[in-house]
N, C-alpha and C. Protein backbone atom coordinates (compact mmCIF):
# COMPACT_ATOMS: atom_id res chain seq x y z
N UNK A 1 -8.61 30.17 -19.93
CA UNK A 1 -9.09 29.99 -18.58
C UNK A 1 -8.75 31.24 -17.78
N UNK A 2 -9.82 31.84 -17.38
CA UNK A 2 -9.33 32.78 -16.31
C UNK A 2 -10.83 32.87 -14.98
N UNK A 3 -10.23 33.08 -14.01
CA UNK A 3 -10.90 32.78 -13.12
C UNK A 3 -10.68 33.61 -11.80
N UNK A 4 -11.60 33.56 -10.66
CA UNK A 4 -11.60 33.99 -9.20
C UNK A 4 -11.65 32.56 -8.68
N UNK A 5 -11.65 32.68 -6.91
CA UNK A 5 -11.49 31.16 -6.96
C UNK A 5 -12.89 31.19 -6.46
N UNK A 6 -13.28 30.17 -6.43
CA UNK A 6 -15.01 29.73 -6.25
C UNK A 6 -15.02 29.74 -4.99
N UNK A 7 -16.42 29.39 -4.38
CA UNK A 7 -16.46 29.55 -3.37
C UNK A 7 -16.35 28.41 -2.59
N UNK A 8 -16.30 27.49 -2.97
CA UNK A 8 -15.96 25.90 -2.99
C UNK A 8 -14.72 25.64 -2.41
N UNK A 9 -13.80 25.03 -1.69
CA UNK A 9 -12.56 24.55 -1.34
C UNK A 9 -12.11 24.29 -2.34
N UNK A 10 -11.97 23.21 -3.54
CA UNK A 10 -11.13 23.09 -4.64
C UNK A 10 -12.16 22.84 -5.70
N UNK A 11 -12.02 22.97 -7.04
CA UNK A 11 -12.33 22.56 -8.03
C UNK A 11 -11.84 22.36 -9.56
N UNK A 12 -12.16 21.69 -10.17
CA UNK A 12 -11.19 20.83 -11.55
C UNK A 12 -10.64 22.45 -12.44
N UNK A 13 -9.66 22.05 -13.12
CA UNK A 13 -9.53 23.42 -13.74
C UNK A 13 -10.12 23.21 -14.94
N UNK A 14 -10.38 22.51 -15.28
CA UNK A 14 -11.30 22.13 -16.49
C UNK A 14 -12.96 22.72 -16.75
N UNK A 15 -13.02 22.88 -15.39
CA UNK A 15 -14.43 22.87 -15.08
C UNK A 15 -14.94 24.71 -14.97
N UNK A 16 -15.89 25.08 -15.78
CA UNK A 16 -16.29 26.82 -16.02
C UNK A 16 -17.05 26.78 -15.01
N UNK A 17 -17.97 27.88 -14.25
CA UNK A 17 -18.87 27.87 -13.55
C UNK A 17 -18.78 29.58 -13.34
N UNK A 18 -19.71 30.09 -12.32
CA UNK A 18 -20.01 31.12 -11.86
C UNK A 18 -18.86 32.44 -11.58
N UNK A 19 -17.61 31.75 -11.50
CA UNK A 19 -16.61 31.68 -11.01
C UNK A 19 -15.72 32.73 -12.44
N UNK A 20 -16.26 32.11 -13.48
CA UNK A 20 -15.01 31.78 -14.84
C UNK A 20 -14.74 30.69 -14.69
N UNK A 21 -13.24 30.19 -15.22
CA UNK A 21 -12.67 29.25 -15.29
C UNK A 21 -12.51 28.61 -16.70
N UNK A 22 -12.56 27.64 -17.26
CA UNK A 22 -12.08 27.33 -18.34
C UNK A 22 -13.48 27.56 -19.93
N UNK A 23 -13.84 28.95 -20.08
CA UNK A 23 -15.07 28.92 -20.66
C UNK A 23 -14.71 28.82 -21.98
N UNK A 24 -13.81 29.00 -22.50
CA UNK A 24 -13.34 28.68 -24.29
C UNK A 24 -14.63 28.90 -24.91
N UNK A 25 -14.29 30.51 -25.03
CA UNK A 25 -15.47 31.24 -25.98
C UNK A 25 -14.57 31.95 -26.37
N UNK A 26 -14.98 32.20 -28.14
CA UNK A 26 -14.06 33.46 -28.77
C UNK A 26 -14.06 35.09 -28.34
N UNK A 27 -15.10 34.95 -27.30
CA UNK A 27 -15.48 36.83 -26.79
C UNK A 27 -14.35 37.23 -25.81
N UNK A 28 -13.86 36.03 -25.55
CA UNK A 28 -12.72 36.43 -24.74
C UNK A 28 -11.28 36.35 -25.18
N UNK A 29 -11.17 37.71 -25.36
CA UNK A 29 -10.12 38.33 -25.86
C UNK A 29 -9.52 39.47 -25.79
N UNK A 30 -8.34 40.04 -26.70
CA UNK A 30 -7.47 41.21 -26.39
C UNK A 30 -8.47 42.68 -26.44
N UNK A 31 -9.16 43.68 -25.49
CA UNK A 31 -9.71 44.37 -25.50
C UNK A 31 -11.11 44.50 -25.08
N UNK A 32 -11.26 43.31 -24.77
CA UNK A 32 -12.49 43.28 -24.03
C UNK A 32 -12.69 43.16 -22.17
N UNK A 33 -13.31 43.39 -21.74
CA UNK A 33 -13.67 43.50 -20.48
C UNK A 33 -14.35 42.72 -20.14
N UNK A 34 -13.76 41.79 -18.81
CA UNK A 34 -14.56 40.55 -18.44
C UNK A 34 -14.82 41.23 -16.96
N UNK A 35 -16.24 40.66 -16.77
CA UNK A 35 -16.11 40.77 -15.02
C UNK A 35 -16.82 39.69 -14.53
N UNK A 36 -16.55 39.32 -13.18
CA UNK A 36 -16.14 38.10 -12.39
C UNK A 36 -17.08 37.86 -10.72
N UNK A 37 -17.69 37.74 -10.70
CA UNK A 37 -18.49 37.52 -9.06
C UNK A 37 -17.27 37.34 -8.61
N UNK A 38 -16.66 37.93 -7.40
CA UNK A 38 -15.78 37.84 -6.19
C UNK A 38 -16.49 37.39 -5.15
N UNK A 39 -15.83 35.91 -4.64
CA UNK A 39 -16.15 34.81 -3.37
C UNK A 39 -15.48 35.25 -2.21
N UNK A 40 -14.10 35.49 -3.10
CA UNK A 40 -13.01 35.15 -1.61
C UNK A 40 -12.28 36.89 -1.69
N UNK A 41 -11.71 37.19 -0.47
CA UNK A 41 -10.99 38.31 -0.14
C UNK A 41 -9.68 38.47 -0.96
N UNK A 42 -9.91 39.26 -1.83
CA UNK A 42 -8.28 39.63 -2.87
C UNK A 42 -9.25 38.95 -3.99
N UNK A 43 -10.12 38.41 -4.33
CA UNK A 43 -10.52 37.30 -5.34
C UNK A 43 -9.99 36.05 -5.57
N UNK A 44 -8.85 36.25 -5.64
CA UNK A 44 -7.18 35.11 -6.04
C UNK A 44 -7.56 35.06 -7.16
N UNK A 45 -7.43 35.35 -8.07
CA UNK A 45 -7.24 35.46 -9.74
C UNK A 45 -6.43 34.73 -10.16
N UNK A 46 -6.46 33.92 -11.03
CA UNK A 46 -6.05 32.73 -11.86
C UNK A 46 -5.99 32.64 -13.26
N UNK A 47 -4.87 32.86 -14.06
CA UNK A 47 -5.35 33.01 -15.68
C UNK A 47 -4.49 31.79 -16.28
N UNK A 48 -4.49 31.33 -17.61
CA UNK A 48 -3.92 29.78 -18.05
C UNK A 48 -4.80 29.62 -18.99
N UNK A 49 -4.21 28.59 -20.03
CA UNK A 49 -4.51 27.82 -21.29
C UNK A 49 -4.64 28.56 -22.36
N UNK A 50 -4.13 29.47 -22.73
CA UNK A 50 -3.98 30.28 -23.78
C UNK A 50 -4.32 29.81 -25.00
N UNK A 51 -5.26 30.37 -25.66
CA UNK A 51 -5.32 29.76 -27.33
C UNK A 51 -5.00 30.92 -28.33
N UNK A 52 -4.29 30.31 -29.41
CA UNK A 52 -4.37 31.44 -30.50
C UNK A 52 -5.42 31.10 -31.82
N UNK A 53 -6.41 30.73 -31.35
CA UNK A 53 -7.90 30.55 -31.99
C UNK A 53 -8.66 29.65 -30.97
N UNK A 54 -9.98 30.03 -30.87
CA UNK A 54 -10.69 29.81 -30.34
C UNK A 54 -12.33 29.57 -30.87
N UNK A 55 -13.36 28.65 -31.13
CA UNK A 55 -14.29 28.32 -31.83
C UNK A 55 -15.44 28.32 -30.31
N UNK A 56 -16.63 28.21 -30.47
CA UNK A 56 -17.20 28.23 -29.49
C UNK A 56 -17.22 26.83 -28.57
N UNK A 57 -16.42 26.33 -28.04
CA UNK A 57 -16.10 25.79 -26.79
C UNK A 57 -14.92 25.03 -27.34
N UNK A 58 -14.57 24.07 -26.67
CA UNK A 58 -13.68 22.66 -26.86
C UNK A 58 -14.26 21.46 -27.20
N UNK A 59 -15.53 21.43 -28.01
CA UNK A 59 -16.08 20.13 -27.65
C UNK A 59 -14.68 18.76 -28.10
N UNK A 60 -14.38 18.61 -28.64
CA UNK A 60 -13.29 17.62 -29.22
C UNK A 60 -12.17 17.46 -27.97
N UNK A 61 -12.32 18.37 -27.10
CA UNK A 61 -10.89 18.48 -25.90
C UNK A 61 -9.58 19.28 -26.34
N UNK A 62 -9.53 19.64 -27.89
CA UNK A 62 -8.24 20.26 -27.71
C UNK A 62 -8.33 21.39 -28.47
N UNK A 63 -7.18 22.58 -28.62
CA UNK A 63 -7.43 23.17 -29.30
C UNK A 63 -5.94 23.81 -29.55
N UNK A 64 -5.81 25.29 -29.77
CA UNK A 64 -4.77 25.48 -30.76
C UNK A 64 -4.00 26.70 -29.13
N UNK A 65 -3.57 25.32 -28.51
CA UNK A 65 -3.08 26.13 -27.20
C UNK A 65 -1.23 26.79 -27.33
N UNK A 66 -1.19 27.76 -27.00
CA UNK A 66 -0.30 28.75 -27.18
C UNK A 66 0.65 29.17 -26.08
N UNK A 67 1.95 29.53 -25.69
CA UNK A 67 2.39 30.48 -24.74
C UNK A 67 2.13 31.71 -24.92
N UNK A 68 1.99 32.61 -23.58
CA UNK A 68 0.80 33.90 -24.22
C UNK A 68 1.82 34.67 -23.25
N UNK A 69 1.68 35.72 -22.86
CA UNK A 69 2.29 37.10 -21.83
C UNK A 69 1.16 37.71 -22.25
N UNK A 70 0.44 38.14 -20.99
CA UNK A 70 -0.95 39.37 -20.77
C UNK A 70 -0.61 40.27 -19.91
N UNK A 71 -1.42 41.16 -20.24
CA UNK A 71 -0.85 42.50 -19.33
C UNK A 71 -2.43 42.72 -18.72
N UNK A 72 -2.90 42.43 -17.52
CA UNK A 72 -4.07 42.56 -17.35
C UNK A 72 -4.75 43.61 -16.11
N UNK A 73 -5.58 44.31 -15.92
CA UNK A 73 -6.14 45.15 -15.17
C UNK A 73 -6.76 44.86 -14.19
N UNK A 74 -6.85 45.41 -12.97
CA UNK A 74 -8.28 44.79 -12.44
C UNK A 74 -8.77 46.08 -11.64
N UNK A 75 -10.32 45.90 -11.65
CA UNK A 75 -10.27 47.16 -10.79
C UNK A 75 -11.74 46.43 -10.03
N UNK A 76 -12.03 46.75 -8.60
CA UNK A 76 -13.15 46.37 -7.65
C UNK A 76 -14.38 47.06 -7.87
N UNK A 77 -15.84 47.10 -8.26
CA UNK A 77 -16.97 47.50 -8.54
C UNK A 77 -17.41 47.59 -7.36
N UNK A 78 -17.47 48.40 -5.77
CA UNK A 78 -18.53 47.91 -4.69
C UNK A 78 -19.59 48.53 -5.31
N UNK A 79 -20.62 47.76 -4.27
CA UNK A 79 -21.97 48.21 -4.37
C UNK A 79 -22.82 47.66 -5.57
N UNK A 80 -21.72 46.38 -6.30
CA UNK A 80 -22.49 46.09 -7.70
C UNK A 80 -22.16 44.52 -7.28
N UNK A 81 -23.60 43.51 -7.46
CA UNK A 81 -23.37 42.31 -7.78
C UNK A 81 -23.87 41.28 -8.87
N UNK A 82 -23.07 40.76 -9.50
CA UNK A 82 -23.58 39.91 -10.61
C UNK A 82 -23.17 38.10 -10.22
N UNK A 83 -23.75 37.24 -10.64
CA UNK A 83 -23.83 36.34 -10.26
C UNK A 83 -22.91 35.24 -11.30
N UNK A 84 -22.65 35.28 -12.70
CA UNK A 84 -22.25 35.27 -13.13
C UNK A 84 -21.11 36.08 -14.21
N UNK A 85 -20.15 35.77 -15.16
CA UNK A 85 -19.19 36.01 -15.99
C UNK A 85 -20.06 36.87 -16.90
N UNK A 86 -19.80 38.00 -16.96
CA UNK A 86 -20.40 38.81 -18.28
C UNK A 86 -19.14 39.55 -18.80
């Protein structure tokens, strides 16, 4: 799970959307570059549920969840908007 916060007042952490949030896909991982539509000012960035394997989603609800330590980057794109997680 990693995420900005939506533009919404609250929502489930369970729940993926435009946002990020809980998308449990194997592309996300050590060396790759995610980027994120920013709603809110600072973004508020949110990361959690760590897996040490990952299959294309959760359908069953669980999976092979892990304690993790990330070292993560961020850097602001102006002048660029995407609507969704690429």
């Amino acid at each position: 799970t990693l995420a900005v916060a939506p533009d919404l007042e609250a929502i489930s952490a369970l729940t993926p959307g435009p946002f990020g949030g809980n998308m449990d896909v194997p592309d996300v991982k050590v060396g790759n570059t995610i980027y994120l539509p920013v709603y809110n000012p600072g973004a508020l960035f949110y990361i959690g549920d760590c897996h040490a394997a990952q299959g294309q989603g959760e359908l069953c609800g669980v999976a092979c969840e892990i304690t993790a330590k990330a070292t993560l980057t961020f850097e602001i794109i102006k002048g660029k908007s995407i609507e969704w997680p690429i």
